[in-house]
N, C-alpha and C. Protein backbone atom coordinates (compact mmCIF):
# COMPACT_ATOMS: atom_id res chain seq x y z
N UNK A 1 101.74 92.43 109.10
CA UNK A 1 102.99 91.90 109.65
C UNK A 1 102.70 90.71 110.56
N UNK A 2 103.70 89.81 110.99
CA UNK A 2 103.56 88.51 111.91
C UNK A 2 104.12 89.58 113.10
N UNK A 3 103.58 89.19 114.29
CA UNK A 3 103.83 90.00 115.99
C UNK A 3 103.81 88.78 116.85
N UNK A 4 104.72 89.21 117.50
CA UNK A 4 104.17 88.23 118.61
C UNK A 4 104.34 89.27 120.09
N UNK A 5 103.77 88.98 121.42
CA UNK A 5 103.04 89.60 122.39
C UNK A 5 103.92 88.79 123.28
N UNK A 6 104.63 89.70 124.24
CA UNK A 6 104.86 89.27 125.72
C UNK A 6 104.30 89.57 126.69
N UNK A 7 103.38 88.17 127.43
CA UNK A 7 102.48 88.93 128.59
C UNK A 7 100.79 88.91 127.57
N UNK A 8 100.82 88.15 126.95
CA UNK A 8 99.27 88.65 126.40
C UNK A 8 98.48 88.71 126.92
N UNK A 9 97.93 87.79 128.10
CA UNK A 9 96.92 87.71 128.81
C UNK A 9 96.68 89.02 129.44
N UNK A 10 97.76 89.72 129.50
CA UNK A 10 97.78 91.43 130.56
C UNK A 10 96.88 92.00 130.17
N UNK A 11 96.87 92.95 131.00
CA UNK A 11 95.90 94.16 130.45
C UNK A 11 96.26 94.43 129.17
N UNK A 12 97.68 94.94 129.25
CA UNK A 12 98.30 95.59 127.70
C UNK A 12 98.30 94.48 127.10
N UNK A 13 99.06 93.47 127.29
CA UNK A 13 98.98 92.56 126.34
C UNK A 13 97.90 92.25 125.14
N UNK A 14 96.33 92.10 126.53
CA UNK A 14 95.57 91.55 125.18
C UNK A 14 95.07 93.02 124.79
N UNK A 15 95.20 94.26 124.98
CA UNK A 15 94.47 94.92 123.94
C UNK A 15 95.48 95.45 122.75
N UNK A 16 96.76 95.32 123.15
CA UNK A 16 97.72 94.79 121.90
C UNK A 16 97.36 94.09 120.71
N UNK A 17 97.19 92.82 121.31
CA UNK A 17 96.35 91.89 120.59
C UNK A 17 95.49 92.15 119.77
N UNK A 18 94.19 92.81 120.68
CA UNK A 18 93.53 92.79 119.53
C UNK A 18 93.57 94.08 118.93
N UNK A 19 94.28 95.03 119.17
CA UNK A 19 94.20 96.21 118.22
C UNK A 19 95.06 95.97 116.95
N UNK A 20 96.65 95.15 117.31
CA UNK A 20 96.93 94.49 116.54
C UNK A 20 96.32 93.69 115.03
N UNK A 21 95.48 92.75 116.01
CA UNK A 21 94.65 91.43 114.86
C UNK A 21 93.77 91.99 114.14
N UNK A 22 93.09 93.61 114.78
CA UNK A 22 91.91 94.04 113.98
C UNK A 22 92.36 94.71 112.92
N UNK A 23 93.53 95.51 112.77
CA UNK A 23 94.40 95.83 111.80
C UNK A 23 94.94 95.02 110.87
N UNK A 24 94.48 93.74 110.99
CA UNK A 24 95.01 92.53 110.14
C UNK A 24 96.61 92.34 110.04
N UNK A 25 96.85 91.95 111.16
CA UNK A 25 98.00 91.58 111.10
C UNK A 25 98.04 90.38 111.95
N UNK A 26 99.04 89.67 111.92
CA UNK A 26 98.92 87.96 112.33
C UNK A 26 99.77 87.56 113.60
N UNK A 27 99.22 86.85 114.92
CA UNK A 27 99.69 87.00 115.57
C UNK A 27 100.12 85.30 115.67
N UNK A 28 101.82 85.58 116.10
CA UNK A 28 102.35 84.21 115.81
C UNK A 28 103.21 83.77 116.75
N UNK A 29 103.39 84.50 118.02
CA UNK A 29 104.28 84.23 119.03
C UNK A 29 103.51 84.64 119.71
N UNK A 30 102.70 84.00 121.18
CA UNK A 30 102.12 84.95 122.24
C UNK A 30 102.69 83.80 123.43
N UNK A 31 103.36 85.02 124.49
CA UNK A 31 104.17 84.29 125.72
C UNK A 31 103.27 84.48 126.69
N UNK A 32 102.98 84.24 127.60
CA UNK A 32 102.66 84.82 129.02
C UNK A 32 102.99 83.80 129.84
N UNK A 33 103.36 83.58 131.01
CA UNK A 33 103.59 82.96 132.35
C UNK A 33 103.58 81.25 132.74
N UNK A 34 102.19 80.77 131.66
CA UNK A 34 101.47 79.53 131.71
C UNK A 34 101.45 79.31 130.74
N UNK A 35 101.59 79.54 129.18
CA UNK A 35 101.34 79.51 128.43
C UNK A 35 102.50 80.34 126.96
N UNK A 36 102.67 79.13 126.21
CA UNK A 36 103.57 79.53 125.14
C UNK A 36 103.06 79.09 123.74
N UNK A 37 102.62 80.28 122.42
CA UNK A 37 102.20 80.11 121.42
C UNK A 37 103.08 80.31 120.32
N UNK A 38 103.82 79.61 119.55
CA UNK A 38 104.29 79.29 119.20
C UNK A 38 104.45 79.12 117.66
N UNK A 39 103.98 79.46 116.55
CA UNK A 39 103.21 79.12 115.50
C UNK A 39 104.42 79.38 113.90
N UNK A 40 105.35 81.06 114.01
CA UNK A 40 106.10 81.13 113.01
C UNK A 40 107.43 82.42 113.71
N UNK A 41 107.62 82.60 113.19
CA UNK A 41 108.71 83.97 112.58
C UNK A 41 107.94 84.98 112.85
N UNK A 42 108.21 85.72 114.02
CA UNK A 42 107.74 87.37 114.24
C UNK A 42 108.57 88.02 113.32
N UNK A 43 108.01 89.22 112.42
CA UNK A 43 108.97 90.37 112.27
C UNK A 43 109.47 91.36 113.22
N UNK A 44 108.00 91.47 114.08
CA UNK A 44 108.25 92.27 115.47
C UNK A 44 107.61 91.61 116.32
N UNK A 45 108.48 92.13 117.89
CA UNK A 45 108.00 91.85 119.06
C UNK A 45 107.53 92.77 119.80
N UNK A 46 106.36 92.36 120.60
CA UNK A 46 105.98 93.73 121.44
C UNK A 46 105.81 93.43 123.06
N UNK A 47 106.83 93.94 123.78
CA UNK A 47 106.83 93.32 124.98
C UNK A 47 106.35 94.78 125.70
N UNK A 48 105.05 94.96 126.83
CA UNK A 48 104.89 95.16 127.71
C UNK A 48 104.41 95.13 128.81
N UNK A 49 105.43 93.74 129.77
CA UNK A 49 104.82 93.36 130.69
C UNK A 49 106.18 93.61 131.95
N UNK A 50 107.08 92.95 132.22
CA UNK A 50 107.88 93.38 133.09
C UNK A 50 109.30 93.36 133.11
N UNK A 51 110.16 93.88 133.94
CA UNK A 51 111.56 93.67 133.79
C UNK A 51 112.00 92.88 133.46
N UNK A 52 111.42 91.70 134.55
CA UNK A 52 111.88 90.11 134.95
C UNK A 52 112.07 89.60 133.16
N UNK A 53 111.25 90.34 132.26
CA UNK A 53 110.65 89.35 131.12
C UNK A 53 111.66 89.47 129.98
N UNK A 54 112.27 91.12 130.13
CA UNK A 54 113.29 91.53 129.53
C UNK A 54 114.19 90.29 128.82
N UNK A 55 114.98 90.10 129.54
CA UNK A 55 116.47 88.67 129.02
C UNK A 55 115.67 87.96 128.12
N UNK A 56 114.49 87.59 128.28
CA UNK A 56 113.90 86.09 127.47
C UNK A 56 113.09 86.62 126.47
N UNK A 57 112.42 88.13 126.41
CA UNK A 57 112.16 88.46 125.03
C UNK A 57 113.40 89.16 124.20
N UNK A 58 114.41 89.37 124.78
CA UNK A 58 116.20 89.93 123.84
C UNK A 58 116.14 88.18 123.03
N UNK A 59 116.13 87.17 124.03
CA UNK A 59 116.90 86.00 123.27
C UNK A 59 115.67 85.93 122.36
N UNK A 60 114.70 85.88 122.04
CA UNK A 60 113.52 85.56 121.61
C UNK A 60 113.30 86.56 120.19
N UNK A 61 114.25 88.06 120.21
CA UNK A 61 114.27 88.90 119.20
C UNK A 61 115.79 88.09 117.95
N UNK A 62 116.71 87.68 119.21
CA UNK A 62 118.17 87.20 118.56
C UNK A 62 117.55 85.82 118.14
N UNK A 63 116.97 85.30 118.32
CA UNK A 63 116.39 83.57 117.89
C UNK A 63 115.75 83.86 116.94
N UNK A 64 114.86 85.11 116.23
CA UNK A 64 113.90 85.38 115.76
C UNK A 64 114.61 86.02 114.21
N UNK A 65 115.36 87.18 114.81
CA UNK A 65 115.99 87.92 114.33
C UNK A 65 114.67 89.23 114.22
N UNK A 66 114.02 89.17 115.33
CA UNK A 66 112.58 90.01 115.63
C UNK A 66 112.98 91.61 115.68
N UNK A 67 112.46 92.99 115.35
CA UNK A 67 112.40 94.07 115.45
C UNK A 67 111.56 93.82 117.27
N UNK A 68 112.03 95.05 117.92
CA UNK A 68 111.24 95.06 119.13
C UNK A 68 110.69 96.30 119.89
N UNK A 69 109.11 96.33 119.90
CA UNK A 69 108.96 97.13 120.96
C UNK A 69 108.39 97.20 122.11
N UNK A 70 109.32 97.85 122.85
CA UNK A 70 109.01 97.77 124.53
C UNK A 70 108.67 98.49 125.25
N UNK A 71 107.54 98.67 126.01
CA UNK A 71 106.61 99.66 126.77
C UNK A 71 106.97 99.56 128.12
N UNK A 72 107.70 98.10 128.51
CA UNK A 72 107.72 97.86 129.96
C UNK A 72 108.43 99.36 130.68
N UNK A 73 108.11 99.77 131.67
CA UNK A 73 108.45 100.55 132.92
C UNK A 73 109.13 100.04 134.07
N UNK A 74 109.86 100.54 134.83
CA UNK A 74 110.80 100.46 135.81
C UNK A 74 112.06 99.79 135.48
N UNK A 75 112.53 100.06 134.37
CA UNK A 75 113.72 99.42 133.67
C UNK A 75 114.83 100.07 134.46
N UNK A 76 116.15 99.08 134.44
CA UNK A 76 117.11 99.73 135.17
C UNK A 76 118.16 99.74 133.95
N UNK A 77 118.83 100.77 134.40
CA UNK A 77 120.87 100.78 134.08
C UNK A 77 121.08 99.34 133.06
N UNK A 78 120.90 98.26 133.83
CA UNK A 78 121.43 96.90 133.51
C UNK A 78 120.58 96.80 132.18
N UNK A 79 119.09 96.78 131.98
CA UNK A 79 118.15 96.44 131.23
C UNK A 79 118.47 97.62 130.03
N UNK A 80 118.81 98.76 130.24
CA UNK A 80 119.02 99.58 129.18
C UNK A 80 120.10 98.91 128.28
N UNK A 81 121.55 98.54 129.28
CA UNK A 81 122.73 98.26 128.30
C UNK A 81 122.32 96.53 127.14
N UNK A 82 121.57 96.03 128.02
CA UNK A 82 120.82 94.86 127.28
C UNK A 82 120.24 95.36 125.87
N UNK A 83 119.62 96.41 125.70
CA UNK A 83 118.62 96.95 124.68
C UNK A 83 119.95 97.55 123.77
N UNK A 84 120.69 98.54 124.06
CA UNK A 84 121.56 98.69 123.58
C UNK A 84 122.45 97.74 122.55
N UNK A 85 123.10 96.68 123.34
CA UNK A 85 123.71 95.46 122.27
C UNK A 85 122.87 95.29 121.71
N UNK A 86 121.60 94.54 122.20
CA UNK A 86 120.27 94.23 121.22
C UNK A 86 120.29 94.90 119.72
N UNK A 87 120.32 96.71 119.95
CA UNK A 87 119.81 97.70 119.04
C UNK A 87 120.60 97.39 117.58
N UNK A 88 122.12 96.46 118.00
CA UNK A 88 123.25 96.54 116.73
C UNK A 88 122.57 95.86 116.18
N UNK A 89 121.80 94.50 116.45
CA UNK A 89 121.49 93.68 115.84
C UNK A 89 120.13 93.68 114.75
N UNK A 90 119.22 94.37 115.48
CA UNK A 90 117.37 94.57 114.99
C UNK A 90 117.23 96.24 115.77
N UNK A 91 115.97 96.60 115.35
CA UNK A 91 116.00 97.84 115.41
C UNK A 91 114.22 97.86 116.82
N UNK A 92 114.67 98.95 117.76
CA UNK A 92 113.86 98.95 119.00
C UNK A 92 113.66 100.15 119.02
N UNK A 93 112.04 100.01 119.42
CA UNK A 93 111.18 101.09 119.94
C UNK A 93 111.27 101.04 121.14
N UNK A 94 112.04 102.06 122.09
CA UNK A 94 111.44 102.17 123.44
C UNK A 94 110.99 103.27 124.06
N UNK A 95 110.05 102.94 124.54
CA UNK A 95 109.73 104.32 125.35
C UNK A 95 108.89 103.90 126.77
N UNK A 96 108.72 104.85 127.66
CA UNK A 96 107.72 104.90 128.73
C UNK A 96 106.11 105.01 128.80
N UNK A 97 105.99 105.63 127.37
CA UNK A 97 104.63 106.38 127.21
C UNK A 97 104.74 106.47 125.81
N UNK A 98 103.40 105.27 124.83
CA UNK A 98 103.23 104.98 123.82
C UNK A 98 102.15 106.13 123.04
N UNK A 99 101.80 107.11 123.86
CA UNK A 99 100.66 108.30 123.41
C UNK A 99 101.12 109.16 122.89
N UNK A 100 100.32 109.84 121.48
CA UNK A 100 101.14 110.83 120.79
C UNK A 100 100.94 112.05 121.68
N UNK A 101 99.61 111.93 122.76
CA UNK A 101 99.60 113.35 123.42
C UNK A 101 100.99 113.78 124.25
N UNK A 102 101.11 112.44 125.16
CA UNK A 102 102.24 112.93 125.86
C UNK A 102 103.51 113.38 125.36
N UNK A 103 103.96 112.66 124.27
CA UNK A 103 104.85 113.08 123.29
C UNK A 103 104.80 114.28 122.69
N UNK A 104 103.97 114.83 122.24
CA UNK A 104 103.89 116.25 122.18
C UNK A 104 103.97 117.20 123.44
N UNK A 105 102.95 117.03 124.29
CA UNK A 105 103.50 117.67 125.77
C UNK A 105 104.81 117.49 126.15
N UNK A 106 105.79 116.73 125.89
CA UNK A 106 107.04 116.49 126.10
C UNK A 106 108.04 117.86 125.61
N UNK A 107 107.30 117.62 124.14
CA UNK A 107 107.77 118.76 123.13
C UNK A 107 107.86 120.19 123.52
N UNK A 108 106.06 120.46 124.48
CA UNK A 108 106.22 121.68 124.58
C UNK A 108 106.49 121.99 126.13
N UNK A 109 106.72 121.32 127.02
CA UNK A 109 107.59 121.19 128.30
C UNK A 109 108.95 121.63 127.79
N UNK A 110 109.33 121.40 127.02
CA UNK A 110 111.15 121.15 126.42
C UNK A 110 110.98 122.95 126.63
N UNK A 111 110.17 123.71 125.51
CA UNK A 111 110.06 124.79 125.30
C UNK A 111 109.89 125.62 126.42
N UNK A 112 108.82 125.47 127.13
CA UNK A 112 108.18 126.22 128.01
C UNK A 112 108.87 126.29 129.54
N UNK A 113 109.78 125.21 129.85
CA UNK A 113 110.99 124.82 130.73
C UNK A 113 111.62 125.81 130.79
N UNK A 114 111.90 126.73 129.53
CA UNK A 114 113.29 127.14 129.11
C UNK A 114 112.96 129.07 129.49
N UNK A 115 111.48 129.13 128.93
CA UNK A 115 111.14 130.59 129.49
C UNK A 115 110.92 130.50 131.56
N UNK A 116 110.08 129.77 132.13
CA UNK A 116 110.21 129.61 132.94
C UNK A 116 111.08 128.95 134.04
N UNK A 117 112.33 129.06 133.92
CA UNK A 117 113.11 127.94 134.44
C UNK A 117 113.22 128.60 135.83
N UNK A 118 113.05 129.41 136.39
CA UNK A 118 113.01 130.20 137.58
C UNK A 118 111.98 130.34 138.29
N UNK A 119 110.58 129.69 137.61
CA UNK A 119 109.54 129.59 138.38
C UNK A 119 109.40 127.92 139.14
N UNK A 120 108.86 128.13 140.48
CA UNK A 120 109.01 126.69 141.15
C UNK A 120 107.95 125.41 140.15
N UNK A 121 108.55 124.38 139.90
CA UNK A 121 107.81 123.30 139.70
C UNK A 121 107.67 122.14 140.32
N UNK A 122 106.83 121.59 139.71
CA UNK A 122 106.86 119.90 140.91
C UNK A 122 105.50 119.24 139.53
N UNK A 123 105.73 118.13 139.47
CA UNK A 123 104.92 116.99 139.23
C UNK A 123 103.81 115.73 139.83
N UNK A 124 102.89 115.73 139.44
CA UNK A 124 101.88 114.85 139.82
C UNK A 124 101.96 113.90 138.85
N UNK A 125 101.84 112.41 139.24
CA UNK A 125 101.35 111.63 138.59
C UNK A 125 100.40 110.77 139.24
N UNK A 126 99.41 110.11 138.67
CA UNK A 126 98.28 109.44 139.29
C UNK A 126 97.84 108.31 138.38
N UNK A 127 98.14 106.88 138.57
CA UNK A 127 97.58 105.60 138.04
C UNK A 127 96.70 104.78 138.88
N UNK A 128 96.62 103.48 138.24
CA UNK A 128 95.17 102.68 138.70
C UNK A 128 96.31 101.92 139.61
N UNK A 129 95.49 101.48 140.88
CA UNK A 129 95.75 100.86 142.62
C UNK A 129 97.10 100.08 142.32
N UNK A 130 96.67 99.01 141.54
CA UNK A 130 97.69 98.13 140.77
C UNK A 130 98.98 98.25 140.17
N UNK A 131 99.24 99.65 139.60
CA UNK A 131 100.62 99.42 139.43
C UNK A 131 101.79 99.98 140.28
N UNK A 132 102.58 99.12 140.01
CA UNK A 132 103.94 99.07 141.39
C UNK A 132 104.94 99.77 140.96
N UNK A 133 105.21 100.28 140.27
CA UNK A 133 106.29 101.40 140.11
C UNK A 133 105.94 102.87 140.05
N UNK A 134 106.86 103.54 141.26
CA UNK A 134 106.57 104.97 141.62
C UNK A 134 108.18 105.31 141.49
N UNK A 135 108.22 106.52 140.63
CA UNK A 135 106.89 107.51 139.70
C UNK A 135 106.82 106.47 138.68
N UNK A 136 105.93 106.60 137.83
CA UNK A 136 106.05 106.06 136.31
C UNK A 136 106.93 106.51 135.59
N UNK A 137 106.80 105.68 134.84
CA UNK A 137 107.56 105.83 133.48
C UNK A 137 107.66 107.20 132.87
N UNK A 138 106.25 107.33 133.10
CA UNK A 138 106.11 108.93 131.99
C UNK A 138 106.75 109.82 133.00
N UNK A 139 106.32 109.81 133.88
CA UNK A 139 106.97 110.97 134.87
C UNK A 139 108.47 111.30 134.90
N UNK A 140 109.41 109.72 134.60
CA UNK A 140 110.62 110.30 134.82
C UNK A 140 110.97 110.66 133.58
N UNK A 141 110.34 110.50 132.22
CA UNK A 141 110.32 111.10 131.25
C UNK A 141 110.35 112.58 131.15
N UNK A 142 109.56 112.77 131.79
CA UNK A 142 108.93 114.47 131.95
C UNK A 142 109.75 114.92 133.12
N UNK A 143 110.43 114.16 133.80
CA UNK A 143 111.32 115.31 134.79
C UNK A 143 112.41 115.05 133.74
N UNK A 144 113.43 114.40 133.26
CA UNK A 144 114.75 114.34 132.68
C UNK A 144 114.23 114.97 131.22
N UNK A 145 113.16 115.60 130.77
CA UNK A 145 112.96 116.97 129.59
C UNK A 145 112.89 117.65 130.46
N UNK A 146 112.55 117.88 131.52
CA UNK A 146 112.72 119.38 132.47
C UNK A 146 114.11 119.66 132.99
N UNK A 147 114.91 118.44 132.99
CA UNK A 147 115.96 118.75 132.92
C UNK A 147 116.34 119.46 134.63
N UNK A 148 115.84 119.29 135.32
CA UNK A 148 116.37 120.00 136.53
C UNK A 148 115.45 119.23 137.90
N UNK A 149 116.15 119.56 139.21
CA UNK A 149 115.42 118.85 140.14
C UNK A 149 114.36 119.56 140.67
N UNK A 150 113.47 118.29 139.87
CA UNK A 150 112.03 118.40 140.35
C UNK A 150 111.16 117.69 141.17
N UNK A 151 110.35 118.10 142.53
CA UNK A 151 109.89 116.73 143.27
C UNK A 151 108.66 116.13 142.43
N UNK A 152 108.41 114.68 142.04
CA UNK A 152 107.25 113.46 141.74
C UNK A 152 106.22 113.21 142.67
N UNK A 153 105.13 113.70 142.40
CA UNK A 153 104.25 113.26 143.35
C UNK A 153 103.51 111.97 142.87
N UNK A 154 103.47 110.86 143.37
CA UNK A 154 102.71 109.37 142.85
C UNK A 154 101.52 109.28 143.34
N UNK A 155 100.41 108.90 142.69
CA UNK A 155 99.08 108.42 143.61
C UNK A 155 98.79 107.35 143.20
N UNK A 156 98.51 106.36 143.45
CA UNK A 156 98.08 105.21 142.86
C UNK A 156 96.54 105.34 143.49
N UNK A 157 95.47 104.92 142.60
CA UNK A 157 94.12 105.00 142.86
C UNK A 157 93.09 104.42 141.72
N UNK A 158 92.01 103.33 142.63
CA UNK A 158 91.17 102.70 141.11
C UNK A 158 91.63 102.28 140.26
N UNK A 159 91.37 102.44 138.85
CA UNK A 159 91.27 101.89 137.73
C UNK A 159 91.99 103.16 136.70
N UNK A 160 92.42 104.55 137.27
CA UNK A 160 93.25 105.44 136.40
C UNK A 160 93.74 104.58 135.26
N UNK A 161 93.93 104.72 134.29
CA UNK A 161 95.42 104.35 133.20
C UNK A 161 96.35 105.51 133.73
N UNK A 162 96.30 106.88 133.41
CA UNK A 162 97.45 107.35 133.69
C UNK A 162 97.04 109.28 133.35
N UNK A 163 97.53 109.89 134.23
CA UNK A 163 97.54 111.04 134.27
C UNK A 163 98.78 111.70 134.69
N UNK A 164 98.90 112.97 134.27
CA UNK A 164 100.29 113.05 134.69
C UNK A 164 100.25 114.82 134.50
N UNK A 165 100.89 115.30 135.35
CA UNK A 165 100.46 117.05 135.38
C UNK A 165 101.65 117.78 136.01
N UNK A 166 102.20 118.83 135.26
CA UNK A 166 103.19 119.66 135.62
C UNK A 166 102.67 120.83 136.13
N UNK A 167 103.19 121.72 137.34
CA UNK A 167 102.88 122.81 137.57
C UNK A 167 103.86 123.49 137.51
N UNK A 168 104.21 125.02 136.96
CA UNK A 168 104.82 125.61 137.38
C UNK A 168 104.21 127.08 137.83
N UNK A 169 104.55 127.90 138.44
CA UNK A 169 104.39 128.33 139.55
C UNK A 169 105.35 129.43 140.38
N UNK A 170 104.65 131.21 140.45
CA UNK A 170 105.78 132.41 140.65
C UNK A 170 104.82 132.40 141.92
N UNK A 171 105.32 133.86 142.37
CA UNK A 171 104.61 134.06 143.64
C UNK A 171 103.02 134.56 143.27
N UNK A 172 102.42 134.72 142.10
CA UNK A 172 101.29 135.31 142.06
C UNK A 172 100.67 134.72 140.77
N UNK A 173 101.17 133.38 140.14
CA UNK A 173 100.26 132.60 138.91
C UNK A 173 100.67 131.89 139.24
N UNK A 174 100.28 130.58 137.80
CA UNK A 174 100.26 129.28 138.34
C UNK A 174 99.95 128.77 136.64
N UNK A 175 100.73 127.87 136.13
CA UNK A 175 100.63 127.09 135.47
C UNK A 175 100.03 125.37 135.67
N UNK A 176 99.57 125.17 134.50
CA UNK A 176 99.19 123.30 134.81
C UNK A 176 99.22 122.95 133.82
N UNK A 177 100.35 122.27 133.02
CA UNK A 177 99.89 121.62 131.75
C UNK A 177 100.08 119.85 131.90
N UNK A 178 98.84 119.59 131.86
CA UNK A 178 98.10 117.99 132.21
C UNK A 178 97.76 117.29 130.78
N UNK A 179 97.95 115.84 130.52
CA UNK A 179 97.55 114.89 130.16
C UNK A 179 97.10 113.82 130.89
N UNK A 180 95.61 113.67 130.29
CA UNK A 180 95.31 112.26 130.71
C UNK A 180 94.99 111.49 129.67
N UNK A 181 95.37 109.90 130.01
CA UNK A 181 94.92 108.61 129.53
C UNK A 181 93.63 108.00 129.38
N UNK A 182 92.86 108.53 128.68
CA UNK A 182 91.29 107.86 129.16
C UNK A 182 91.03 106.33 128.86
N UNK A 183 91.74 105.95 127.92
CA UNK A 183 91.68 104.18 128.23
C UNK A 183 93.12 104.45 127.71
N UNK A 184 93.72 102.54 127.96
CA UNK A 184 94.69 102.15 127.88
C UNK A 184 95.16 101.71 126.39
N UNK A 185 93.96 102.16 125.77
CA UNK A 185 94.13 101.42 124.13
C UNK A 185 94.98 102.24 123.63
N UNK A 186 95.20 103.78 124.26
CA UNK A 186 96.03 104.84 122.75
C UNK A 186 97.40 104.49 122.93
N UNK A 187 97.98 103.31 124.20
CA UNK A 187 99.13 102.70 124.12
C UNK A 187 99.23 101.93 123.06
N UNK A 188 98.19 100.85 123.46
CA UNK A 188 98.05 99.52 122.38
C UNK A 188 98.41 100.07 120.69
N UNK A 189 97.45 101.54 120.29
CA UNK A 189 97.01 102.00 118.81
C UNK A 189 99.07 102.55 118.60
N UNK A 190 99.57 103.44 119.74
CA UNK A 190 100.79 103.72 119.55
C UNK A 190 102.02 102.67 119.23
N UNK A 191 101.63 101.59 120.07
CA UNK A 191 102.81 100.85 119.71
C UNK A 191 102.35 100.15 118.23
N UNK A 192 100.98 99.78 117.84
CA UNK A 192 101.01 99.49 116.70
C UNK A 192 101.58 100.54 115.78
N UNK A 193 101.84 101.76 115.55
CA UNK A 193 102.59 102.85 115.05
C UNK A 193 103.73 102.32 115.07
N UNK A 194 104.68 101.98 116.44
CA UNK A 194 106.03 102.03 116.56
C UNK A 194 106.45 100.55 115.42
N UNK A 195 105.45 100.08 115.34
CA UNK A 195 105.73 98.64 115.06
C UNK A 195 105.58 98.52 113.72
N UNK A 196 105.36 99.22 112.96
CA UNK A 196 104.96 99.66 111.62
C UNK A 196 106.07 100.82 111.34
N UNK A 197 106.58 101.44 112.06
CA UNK A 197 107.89 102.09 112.07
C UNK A 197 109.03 101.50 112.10
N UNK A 198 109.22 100.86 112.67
CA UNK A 198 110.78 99.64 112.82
C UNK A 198 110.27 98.51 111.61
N UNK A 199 109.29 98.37 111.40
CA UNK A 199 109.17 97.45 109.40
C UNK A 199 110.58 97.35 109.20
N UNK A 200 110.70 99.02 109.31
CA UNK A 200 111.48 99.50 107.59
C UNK A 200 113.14 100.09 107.96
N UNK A 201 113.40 99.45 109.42
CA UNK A 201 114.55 99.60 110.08
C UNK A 201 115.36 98.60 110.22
N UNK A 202 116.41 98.72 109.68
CA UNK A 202 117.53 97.76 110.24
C UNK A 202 118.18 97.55 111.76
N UNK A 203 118.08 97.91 111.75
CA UNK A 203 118.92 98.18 113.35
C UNK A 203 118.41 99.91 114.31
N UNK A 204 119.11 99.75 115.11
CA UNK A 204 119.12 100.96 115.97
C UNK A 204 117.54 101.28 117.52
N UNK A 205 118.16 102.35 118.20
CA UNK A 205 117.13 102.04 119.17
C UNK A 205 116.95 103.71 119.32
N UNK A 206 115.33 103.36 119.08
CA UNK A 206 114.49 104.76 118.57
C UNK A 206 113.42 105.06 119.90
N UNK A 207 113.14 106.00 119.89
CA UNK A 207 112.09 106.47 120.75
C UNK A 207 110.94 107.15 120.16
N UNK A 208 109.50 107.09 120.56
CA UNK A 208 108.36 107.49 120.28
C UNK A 208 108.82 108.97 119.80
N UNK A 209 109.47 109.32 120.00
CA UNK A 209 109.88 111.05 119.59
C UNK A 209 109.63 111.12 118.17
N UNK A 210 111.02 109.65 118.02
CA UNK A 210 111.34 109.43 116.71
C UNK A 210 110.62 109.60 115.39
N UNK A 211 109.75 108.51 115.81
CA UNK A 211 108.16 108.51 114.76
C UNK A 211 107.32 109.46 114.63
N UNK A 212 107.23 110.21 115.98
CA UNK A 212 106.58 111.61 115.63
C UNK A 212 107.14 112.99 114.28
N UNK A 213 108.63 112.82 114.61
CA UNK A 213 109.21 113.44 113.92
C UNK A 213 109.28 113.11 112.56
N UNK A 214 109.39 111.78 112.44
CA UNK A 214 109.32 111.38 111.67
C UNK A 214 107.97 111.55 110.45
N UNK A 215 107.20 111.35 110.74
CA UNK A 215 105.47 111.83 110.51
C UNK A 215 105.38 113.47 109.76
N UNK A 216 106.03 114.10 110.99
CA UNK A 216 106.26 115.48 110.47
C UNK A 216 107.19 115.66 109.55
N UNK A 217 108.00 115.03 108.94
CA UNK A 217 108.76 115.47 107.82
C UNK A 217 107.83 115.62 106.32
């Protein structure tokens, strides 16, 4: 497929890139800050770099007529209804968390929520020094499948990619069901998934769930 990258120079960006290019696929739009590449016609776009970037990769999908997927985190209200109109037009992957692990832990949180809903819980999450949004992405993922109020604990520390751990918890056990991120690539390898998933989509706005389920049929 032709891709093009918002933010390439990023962390995510370039291992997008090249997990992308090593898969042989052709990269023909790459944006970042200083720099604009320019070359043909994306089929898809893969933006994950920041809010701010949102508006100018939508016009960039409608100029294109680009499929899009978006990893960025700390999205608001406003940025959702954006994706939304977007969705009539080309078809979007979004999610918080591009890993099939967490996506399955999602799955069995949904379940395991439902026998324990009376035992106390709370959440940890823990990323590298650098990133500025507390909780993450995944976290508010994993509290709105828990479905009830739960306190977020944030740590920012080092070079983490991302960990993220539920406890629940009676007066005399103790649950922990944890995922961690050991590099940042099983984003990069996921969204190449999502992006190979929306190919074959006209329209609409899908979530990593989607493709899982999808897989399993």
């Amino acid at each position: 497929m032709k891709f093009g990258v918002i933010g390439f120079k990023g962390r995510m960006g370039s291992l997008i890139l090249d997990v992308f290019s090593k898969d042989n696929h052709e990269p023909v739009l790459l944006i970042d800050k200083d720099e604009i590449i320019e070359n043909d016609s994306p089929e898809v776009i893969i933006d994950f770099s920041t809010p701010d970037a949102l508006k100018n990769t939508i016009n960039l999908c409608e100029k294109y007529q680009s499929k899009l997927v978006i990893g960025t985190t700390a999205l608001r209200e406003e940025h959702f209804r954006l994706l939304e109109n977007l969705s009539k037009k080309v078809a979007i992957v979004q999610s918080y968390n591009y890993s099939i692990g967490i996506n399955i832990i999602l799955d069995i949180l949904e379940k395991v929520n439902k026998i324990l809903e009376n035992w106390d819980c709370e959440i940890i999450e823990t990323h590298h020094s650098k990133k500025k949004d507390k909780p993450s992405g995944t976290a508010i993922l994993i509290k709105n499948t828990l479905n009830r109020d739960v306190e977020v604990h944030s740590l920012r520390l080092g070079g983490i990619p991302g960990d993220h751990s539920v406890f629940f918890s009676n007066e005399g056990e103790l649950i922990e069901i944890t995922h961690r991120a050991i590099s940042r690539k099983v984003f990069a390898i996921g969204a190449l998934k999502a992006a190979k998933f929306i190919l074959n989509k006209q329209n609409g706005l899908f979530t990593f769930k989607d493709i899982i389920k999808e897989e399993l049929q």
